[in-house]
C-alpha atoms as a PDB file:
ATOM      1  CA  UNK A   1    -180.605  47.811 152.359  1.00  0.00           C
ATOM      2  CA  UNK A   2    -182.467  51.055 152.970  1.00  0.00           C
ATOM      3  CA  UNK A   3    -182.965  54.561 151.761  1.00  0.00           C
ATOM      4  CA  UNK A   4    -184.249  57.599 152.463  1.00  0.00           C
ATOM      5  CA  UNK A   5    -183.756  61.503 152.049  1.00  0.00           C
ATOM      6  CA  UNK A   6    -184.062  64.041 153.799  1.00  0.00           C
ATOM      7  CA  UNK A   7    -183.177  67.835 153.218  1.00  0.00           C
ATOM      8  CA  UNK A   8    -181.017  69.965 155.891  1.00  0.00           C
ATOM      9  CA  UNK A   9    -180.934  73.530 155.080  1.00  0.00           C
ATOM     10  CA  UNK A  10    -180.157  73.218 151.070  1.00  0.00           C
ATOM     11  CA  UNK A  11    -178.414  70.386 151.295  1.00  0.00           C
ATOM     12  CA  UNK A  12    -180.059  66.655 149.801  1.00  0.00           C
ATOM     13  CA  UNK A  13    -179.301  64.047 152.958  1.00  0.00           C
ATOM     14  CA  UNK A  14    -179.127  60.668 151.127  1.00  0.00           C
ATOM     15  CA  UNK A  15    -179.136  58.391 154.098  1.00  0.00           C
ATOM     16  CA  UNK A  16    -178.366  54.757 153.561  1.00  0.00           C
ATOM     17  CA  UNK A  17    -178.289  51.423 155.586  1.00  0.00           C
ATOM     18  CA  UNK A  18    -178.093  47.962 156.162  1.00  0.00           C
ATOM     19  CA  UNK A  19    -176.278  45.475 154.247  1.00  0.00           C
ATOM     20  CA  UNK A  20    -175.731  46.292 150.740  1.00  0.00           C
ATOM     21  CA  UNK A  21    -175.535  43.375 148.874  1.00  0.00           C
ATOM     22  CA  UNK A  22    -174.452  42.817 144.864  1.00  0.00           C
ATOM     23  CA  UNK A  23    -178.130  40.818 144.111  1.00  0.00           C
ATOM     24  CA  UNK A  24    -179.887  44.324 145.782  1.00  0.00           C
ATOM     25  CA  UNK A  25    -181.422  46.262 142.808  1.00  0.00           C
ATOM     26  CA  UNK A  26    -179.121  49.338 142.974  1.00  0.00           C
ATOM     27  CA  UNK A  27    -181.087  50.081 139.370  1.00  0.00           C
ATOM     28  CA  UNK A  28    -183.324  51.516 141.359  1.00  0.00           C
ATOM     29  CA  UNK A  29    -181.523  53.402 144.168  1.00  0.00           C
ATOM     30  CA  UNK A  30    -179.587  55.131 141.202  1.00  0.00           C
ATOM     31  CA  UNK A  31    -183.266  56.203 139.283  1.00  0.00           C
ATOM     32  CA  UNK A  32    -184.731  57.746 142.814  1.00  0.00           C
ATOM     33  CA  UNK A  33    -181.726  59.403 143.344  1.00  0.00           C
ATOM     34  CA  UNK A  34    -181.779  61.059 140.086  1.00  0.00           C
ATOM     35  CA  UNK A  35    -185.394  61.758 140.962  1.00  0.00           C
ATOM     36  CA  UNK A  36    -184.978  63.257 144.432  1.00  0.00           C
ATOM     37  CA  UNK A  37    -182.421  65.492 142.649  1.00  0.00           C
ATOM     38  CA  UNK A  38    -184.825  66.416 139.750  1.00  0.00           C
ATOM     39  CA  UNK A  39    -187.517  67.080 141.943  1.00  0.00           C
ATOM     40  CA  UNK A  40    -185.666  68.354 145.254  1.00  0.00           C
ATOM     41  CA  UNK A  41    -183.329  71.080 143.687  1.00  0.00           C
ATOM     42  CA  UNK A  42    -180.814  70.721 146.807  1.00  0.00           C
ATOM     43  CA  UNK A  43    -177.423  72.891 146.636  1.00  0.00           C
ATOM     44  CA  UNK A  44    -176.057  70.275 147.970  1.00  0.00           C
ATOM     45  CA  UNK A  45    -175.631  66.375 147.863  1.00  0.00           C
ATOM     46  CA  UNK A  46    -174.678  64.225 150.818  1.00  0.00           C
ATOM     47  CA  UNK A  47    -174.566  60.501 151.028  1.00  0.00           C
ATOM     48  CA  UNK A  48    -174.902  59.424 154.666  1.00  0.00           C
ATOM     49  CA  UNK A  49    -173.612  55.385 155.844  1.00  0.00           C
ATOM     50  CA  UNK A  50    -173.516  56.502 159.676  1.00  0.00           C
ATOM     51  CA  UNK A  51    -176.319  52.433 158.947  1.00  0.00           C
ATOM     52  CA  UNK A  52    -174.226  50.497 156.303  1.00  0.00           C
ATOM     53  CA  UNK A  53    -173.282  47.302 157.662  1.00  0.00           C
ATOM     54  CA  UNK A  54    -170.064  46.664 155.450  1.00  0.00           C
ATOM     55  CA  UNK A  55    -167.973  48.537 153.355  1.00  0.00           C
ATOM     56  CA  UNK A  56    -166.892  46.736 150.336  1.00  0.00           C
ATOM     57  CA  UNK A  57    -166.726  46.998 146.846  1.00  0.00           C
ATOM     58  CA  UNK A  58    -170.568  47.167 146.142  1.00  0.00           C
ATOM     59  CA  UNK A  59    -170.640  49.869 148.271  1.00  0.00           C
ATOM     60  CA  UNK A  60    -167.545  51.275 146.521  1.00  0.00           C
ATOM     61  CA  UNK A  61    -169.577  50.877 143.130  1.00  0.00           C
ATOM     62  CA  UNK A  62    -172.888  52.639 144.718  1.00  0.00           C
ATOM     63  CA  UNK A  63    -170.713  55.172 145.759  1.00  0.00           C
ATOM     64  CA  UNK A  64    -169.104  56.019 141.937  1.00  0.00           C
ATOM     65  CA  UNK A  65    -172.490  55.552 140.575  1.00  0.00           C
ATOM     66  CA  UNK A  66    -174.215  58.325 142.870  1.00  0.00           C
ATOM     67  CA  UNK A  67    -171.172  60.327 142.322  1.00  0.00           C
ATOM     68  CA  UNK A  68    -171.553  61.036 138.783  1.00  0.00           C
ATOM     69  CA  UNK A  69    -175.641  60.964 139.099  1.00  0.00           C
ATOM     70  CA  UNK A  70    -174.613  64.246 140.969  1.00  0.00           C
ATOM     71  CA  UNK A  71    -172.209  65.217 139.002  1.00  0.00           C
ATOM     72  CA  UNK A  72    -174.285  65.493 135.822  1.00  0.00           C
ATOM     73  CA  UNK A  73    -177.001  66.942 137.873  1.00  0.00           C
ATOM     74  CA  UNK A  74    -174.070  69.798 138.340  1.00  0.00           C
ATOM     75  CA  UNK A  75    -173.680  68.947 142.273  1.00  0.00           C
ATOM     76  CA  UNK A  76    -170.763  67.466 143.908  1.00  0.00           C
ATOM     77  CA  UNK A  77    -171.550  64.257 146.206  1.00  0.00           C
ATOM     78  CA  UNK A  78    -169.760  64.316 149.691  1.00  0.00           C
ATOM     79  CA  UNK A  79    -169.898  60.876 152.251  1.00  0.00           C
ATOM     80  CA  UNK A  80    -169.725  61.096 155.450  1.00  0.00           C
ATOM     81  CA  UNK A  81    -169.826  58.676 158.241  1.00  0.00           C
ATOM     82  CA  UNK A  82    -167.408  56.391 156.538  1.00  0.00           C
ATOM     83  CA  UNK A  83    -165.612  53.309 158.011  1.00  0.00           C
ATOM     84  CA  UNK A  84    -161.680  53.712 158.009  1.00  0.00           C
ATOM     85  CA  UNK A  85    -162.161  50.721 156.161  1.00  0.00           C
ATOM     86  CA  UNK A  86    -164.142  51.921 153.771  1.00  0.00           C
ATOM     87  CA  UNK A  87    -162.578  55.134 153.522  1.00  0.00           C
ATOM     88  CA  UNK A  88    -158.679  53.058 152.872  1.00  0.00           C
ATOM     89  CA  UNK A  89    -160.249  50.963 149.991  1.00  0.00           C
ATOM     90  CA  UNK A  90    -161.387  54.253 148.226  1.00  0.00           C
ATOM     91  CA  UNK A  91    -157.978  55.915 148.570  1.00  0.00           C
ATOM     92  CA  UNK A  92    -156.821  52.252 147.588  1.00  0.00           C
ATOM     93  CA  UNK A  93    -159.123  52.403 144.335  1.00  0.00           C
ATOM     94  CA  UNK A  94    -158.108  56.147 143.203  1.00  0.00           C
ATOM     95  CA  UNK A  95    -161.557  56.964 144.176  1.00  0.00           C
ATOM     96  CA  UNK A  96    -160.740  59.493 147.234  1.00  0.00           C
ATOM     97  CA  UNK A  97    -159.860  62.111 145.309  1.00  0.00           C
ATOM     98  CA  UNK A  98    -163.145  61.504 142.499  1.00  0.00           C
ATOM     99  CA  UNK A  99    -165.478  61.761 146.436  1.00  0.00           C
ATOM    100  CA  UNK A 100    -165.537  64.757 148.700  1.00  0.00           C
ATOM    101  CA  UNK A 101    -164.847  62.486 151.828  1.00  0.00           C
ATOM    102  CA  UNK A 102    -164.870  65.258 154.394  1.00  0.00           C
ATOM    103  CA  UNK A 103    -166.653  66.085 157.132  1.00  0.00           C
ATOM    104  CA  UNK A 104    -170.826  67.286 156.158  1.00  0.00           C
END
């Protein structure tokens, strides 16, 4: 798994790849996120997975988690560049309507 961010115009680009597996520390994706919102001060939050590999419930998890980071930080988090996959097993989960799934 990888991660970077980027800012485009206001907005916090959280771009993430590869395969994103349950033994990857996500400890630590979640504590530079909170830091890149700290630090950044972004409108805006948007997670990118135009790279991730597979769409599953560790994904789903990252997803929540990164969610509320934002939300506390008093920013909404919207995904783009979902799977229809991915995208089915939030609705599935209740989650859909917690994410801003629309286009960024």
């Amino acid at each position: 798994m990888w991660l970077e961010s980027v800012r485009e115009e206001g907005t916090i680009v959280l771009r993430v790849g590869g395969t994103i597996e349950p033994a990857d520390d996500l400890a630590d994706l979640y504590a530079r996120f909170g830091d890149v919102l700290r630090e950044d001060g972004g409108t805006s939050v948007v997670c990118d997975l135009d790279e991730v590999v597979q769409g599953d419930l560790v994904v789903v998890e990252m997803l929540a988690r990164l969610a509320l980071t934002a939300q506390r930080a008093g920013l909404t988090l919207r995904v783009r560049h979902l799977t229809e996959d991915l995208e089915a097993l939030l609705a599935f989960l209740g989650l859909s309507e917690v994410l801003d799934l629309g286009p960024a």
